[in-house]
Protein backbone atom coordinates (compact mmCIF):
# COMPACT_ATOMS: atom_id res chain seq x y z
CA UNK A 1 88.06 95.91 -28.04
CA UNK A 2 87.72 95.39 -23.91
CA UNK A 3 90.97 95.94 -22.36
CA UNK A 4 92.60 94.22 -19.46
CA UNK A 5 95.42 94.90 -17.53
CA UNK A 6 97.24 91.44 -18.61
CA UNK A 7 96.96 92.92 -22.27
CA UNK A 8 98.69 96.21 -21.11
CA UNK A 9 101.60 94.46 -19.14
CA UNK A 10 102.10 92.24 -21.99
CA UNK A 11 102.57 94.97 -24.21
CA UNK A 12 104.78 96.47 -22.19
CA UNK A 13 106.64 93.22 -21.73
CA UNK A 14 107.88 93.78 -25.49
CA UNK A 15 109.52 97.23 -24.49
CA UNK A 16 113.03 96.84 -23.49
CA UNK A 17 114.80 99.71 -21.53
CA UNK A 18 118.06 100.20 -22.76
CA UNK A 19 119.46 100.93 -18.60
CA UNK A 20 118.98 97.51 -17.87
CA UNK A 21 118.57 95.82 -20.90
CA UNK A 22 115.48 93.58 -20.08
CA UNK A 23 112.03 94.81 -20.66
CA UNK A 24 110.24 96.86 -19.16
CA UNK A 25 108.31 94.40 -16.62
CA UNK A 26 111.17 92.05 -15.78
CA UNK A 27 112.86 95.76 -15.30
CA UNK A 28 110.45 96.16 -12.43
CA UNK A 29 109.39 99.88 -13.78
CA UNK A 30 105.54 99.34 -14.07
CA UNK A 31 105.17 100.79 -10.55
CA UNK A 32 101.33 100.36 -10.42
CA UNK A 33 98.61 98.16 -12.24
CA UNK A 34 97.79 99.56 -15.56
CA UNK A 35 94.48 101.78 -14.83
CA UNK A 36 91.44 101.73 -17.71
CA UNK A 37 88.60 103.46 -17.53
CA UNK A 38 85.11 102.78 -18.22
CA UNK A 39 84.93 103.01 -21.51
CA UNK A 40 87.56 100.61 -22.58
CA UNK A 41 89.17 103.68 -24.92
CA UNK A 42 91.84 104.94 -22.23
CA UNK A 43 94.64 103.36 -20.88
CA UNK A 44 97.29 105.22 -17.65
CA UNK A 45 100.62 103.58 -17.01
CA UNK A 46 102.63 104.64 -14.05
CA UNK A 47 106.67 103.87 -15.04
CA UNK A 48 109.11 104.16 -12.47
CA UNK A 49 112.67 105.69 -13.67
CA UNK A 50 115.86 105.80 -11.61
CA UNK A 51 116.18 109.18 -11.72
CA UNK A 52 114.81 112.82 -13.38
CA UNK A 53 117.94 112.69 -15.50
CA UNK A 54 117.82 109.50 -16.99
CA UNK A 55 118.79 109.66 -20.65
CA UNK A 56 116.68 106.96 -21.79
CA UNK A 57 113.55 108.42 -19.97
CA UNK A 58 112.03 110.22 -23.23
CA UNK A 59 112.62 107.05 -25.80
CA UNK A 60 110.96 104.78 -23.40
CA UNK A 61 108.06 106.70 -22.74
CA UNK A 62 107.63 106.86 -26.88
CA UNK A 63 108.36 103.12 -26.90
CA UNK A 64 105.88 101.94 -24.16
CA UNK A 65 103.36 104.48 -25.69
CA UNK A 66 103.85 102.51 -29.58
CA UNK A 67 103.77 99.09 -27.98
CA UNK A 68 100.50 99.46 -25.97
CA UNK A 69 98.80 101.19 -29.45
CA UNK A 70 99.96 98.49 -31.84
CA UNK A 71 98.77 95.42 -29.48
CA UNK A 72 95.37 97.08 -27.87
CA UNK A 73 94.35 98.96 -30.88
CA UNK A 74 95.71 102.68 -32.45
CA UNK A 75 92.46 104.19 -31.24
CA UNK A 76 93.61 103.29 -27.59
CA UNK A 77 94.75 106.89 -25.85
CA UNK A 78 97.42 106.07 -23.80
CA UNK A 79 98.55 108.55 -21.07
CA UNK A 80 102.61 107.64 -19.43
CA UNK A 81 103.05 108.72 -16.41
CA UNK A 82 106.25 109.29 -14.53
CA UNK A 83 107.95 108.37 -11.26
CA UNK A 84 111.47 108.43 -10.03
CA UNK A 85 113.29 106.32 -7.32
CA UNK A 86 115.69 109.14 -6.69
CA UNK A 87 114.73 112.68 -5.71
CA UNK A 88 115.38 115.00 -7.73
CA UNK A 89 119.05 117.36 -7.24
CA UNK A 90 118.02 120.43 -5.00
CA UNK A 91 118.13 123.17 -7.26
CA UNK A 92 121.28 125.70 -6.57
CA UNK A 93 121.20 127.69 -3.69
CA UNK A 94 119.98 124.54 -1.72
CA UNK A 95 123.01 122.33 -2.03
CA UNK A 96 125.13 121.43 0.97
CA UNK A 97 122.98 122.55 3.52
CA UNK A 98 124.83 121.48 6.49
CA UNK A 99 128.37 122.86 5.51
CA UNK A 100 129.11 126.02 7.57
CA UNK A 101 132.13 127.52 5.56
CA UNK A 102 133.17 126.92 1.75
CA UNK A 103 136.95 127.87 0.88
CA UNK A 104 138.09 128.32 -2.80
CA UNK A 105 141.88 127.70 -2.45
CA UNK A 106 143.34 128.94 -5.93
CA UNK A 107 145.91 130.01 -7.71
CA UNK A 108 146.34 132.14 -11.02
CA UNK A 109 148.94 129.42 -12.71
CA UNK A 110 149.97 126.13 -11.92
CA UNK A 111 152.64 124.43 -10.29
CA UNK A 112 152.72 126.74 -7.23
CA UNK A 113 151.34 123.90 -5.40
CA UNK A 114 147.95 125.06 -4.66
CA UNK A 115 147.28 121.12 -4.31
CA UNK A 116 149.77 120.58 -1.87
CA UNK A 117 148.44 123.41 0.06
CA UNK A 118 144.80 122.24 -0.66
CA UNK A 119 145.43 118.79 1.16
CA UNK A 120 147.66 119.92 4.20
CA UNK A 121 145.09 122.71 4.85
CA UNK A 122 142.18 120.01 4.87
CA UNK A 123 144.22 117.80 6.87
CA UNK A 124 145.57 120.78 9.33
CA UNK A 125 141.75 121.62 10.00
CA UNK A 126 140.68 117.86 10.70
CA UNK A 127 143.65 117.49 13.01
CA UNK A 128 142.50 120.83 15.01
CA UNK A 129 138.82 118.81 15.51
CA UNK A 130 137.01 120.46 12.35
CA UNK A 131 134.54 118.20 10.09
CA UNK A 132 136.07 118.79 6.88
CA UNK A 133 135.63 117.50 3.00
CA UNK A 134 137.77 118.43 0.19
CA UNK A 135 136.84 118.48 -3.83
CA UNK A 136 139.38 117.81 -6.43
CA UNK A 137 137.72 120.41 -8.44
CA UNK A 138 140.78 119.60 -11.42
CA UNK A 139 138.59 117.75 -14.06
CA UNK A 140 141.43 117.45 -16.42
CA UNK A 141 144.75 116.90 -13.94
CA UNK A 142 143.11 115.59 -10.66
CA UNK A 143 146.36 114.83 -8.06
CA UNK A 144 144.77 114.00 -4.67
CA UNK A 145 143.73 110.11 -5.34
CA UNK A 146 147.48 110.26 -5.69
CA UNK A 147 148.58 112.42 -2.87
CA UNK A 148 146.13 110.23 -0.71
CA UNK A 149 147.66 107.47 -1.48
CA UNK A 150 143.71 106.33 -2.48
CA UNK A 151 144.06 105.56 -6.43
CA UNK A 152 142.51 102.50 -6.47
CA UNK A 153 139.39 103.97 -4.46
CA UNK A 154 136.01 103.40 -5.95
CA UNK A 155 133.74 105.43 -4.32
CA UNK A 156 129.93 103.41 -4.59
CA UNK A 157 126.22 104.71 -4.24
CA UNK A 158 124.44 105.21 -0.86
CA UNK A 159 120.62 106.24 -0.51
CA UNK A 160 120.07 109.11 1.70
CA UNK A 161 116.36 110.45 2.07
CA UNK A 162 115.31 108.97 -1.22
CA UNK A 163 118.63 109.85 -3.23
CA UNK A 164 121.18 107.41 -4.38
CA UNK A 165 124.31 109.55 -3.70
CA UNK A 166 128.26 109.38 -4.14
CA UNK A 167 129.97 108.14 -0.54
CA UNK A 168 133.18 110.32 -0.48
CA UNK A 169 136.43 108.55 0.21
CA UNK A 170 137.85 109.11 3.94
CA UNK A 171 141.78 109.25 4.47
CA UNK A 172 143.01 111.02 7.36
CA UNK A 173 139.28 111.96 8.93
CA UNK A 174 138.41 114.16 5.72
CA UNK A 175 135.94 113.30 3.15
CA UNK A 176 137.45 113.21 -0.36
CA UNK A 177 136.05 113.45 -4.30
CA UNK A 178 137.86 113.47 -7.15
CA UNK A 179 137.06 112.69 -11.29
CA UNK A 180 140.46 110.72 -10.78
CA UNK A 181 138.39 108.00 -8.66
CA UNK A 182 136.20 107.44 -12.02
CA UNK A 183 138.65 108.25 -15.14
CA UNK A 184 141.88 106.07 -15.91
CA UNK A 185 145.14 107.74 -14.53
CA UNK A 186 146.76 106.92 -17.67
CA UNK A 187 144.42 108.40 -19.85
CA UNK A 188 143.64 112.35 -21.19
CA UNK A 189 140.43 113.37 -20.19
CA UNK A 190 139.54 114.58 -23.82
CA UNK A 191 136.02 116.39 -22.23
CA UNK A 192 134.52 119.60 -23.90
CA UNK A 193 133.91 122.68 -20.95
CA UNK A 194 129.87 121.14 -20.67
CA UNK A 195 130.88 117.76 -19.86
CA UNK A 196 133.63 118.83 -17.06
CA UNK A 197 131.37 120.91 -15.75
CA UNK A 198 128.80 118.40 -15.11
CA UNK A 199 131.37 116.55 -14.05
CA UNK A 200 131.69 118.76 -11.18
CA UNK A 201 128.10 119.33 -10.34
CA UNK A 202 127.48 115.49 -9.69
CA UNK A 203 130.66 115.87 -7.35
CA UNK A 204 128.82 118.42 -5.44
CA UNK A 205 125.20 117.57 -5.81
CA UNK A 206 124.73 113.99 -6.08
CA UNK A 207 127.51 113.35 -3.39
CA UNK A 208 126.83 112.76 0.62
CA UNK A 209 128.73 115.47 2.36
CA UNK A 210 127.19 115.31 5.17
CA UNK A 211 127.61 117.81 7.62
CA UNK A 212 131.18 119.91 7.44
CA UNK A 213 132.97 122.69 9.14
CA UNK A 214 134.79 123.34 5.91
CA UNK A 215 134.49 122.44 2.50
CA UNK A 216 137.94 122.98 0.89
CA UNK A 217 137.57 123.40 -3.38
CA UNK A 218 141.02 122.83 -5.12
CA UNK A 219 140.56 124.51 -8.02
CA UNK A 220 142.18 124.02 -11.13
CA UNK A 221 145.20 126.70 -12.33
CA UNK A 222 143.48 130.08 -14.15
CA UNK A 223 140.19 131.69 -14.55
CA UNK A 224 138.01 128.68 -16.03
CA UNK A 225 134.49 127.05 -16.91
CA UNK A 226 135.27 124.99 -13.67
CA UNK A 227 135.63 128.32 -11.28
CA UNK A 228 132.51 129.66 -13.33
CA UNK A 229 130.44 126.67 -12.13
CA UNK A 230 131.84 126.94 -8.78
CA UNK A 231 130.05 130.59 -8.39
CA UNK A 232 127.43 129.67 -9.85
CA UNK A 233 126.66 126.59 -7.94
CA UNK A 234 128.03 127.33 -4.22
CA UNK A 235 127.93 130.29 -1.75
CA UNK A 236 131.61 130.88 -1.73
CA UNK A 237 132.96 131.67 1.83
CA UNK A 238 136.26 133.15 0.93
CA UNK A 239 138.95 132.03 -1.03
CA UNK A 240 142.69 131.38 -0.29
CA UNK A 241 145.23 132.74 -2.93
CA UNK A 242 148.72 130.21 -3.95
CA UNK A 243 151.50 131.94 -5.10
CA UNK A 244 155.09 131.18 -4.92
CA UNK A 245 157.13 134.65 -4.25
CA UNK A 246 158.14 134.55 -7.98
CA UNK A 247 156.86 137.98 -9.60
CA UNK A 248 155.37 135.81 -12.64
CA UNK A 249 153.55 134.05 -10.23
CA UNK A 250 152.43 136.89 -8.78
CA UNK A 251 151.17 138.46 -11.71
CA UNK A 252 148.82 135.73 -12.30
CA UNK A 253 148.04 135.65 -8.37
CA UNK A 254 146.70 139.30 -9.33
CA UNK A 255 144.24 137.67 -11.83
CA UNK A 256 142.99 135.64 -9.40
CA UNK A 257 141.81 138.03 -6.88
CA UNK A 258 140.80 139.57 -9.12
CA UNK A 259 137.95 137.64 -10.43
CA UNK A 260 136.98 136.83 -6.78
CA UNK A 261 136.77 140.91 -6.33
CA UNK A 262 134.62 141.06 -9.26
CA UNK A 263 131.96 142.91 -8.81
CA UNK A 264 129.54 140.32 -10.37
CA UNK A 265 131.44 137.67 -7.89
CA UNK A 266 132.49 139.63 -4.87
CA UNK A 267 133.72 136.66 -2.85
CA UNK A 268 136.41 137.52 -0.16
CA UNK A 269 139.85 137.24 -0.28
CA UNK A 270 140.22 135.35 3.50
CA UNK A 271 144.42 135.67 1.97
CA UNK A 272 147.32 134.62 0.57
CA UNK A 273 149.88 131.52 1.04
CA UNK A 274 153.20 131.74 0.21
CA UNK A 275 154.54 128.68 -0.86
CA UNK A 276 158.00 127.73 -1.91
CA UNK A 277 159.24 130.89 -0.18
CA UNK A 278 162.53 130.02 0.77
CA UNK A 279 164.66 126.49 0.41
CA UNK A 280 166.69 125.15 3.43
CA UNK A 281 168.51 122.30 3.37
CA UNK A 282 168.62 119.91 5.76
CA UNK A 283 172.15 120.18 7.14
CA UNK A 284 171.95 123.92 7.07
CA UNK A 285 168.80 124.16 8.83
CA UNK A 286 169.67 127.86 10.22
CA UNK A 287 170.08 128.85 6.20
CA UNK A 288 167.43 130.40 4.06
CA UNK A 289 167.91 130.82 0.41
CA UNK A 290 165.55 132.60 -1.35
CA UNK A 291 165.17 130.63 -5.27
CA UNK A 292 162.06 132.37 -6.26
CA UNK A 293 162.28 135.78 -4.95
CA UNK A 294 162.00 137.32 -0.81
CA UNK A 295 158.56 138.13 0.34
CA UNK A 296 156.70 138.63 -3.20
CA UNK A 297 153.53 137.22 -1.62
CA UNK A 298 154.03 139.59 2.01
CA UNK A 299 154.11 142.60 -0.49
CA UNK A 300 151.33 141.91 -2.65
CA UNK A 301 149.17 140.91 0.08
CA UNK A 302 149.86 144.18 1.91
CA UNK A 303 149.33 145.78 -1.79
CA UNK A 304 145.84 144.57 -1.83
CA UNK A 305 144.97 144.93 1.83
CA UNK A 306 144.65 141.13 2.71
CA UNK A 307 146.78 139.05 5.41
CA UNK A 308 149.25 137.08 4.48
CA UNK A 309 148.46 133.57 6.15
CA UNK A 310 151.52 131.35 5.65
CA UNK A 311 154.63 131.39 4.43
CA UNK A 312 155.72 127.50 3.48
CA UNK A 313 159.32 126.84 2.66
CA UNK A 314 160.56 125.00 0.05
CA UNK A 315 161.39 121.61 1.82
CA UNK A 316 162.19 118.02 -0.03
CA UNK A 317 160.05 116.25 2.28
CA UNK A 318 156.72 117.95 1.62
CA UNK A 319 157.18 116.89 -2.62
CA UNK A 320 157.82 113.30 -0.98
CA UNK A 321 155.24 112.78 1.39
CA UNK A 322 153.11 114.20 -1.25
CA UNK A 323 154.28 111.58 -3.64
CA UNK A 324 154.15 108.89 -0.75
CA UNK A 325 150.68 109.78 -0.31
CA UNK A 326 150.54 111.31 3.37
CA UNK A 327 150.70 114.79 3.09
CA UNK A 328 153.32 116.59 5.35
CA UNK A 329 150.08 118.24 7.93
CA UNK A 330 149.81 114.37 9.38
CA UNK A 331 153.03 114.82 11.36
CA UNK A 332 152.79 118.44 12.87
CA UNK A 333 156.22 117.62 14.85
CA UNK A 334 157.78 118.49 12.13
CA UNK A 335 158.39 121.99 10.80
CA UNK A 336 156.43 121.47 7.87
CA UNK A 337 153.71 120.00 9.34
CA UNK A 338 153.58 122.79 11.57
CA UNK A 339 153.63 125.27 9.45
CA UNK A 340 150.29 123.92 7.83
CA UNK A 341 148.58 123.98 11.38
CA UNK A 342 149.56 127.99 11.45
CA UNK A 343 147.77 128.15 8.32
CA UNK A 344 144.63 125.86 9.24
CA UNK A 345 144.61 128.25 12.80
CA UNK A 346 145.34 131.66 10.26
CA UNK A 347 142.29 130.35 8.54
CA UNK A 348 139.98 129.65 10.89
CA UNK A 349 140.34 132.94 12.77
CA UNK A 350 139.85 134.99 9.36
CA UNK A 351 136.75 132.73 8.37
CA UNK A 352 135.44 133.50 11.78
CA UNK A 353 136.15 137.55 11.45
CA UNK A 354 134.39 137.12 7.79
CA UNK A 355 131.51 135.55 9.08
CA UNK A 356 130.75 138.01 11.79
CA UNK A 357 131.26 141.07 9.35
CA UNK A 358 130.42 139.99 6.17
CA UNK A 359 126.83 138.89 4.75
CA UNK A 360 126.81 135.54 3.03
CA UNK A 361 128.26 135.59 -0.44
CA UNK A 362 125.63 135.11 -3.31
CA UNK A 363 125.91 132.70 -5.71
CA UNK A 364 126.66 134.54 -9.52
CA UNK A 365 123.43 134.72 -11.69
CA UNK A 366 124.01 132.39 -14.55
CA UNK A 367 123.92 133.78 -18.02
């Protein structure tokens, strides 16, 4: 049988890709004309995918294959090739090239508002002139959509040197991810540990961060899949340790550093925040009542030989600008919000004494 190139397209015309749901033609993935050789017994088609990950990449190819055999003859060898539209993800150790300083801020159980500090801290450091972006890296409770007052953001696709990446969300001159922009509010995020983590990846990877003086990662409560990926993916810079001065609190805060100390992870501890560490009301503002314990944090951190960076009182107004969705760091008049600029200046200096005596962290071998 001769072949043509009409008799290859049509074939291919019966093929439908399940991304688009038209054929394969009309789908505009036939990126060159069908090459034959000489003798009429060998056929090359170039197809054109979205992406190196696309999960309907191998059935197609296996499809296109059948279609051009059962119109042009079973003897017919038919050879696929490949393309993609997007580049593929740079492989770890080449992500985020242009962000100068990554900080883990964690804690070793929840609701010692490692969130709240997360977003006044990423706020405090934009306000001092930084270029910052901050990762919801909770899969399963994300809170800053919320305490951005962003929920109904819907972050949409940009192409950057041959990529089609994530455009963060920008409130307060930070750049912004969270799962919470994609997943209903209102509904559990029933995931296994493989699909949160990928999750996260695409957050980092397949996002445009641009260039950033400080990535901050608000990790989730614990020692986790998620913190796993996190060394495994990103050159840590240091990480910042949440406690509240409660001696439960602190216990876990003791797991915490510890993984960081690992020897496997060795990240540095840049310090600890204490948060919640006294209450005053507001029309005893000279009084200080310590709910959760005096100075738990200040004593641990001198225990384990790292500064103590802030101590954050336990005021109504940072819950409710929280809740309000502009985070107490946006007014630094205010106590509160001054206390977070200490911190983002505490920060910066250690970051900047890390840097100068520390090598670069490496990025835990996976296993």
């Amino acid at each position: 049988m001769t072949l043509y190139p009409k008799m290859i397209m049509d074939a291919l015309a019966t093929v439908t890709y399940a991304g688009t749901k038209k054929n394969l033609v009309d789908s505009q993935m036939v990126a060159d004309q069908p090459a034959i050789d000489s003798n009429h017994n060998k056929v090359t088609v170039v197809l054109e995918f979205p992406r190196d990950t696309d999960p309907f990449l191998k059935s197609t190819v296996k499809a296109a294959e059948a279609a051009i055999k059962y119109h042009c003859g079973k003897d017919v060898e038919v050879e696929i090739v490949t393309e993609f539209k997007s580049k593929p993800r740079p492989e770890v150790g080449q992500m985020l090239p242009d962000v100068k300083n990554i900080i883990a801020v964690s804690s070793g159980k929840g609701g010692v508002g490692k969130s709240t500090v997360s977003a006044n801290l990423a706020i405090a450091l934009a306000r001092l002139g930084y270029k910052v972006g901050l990762l919801d890296c909770d899969i399963f409770g994300p809170s800053m959509p919320k305490m951005f007052h962003v929920e109904d953001a819907r972050p949409y696709a940009v192409e950057v040197d041959g990529r089609q990446l994530i455009e963060p969300i920008e409130a307060y001159g930070i750049k912004m991810l969270s799962i919470g922009f994609f997943v209903s509010p209102d509904t559990a995020t029933l995931w296994r540990g493989g699909m949160a983590t990928n999750a996260l990846k695409q957050l980092i990877a397949d996002a445009d961060w641009g260039d950033l003086d400080y990535f901050i990662l608000d990790t989730p409560p614990g020692t986790s899949d998620i913190h796993l990926t996190l060394l495994q993916t990103l050159s840590i810079t240091g990480s910042v340790i949440v406690s509240t001065p409660q001696q439960v609190a602190l216990a876990d805060a003791r797991k915490g550093i510890d993984m960081y100390r690992n020897e496997k992870v060795n990240v540095p501890i840049l310090g600890l925040v204490e948060n919640m560490a006294w209450f005053t009301p507001a029309e005893l503002p000279e009084n200080r009542y310590y709910i959760f314990g005096k100075e738990g944090c200040k004593q641990l951190a001198a225990e384990m030989n790292v500064p103590l960076l802030a101590q954050i009182p336990l005021v109504q107004s940072i819950c409710e600008s929280g809740d309000s969705g502009e985070p107490a760091a946006c007014n630094s008049d205010t106590a509160t919000g001054l206390a977070f600029i200490n911190l983002a200046q505490a920060v910066v200096t250690v970051v900047n004494r890390r840097n100068a005596e520390l090598p670069k962290t490496k990025i835990v071998g996976v296993k």
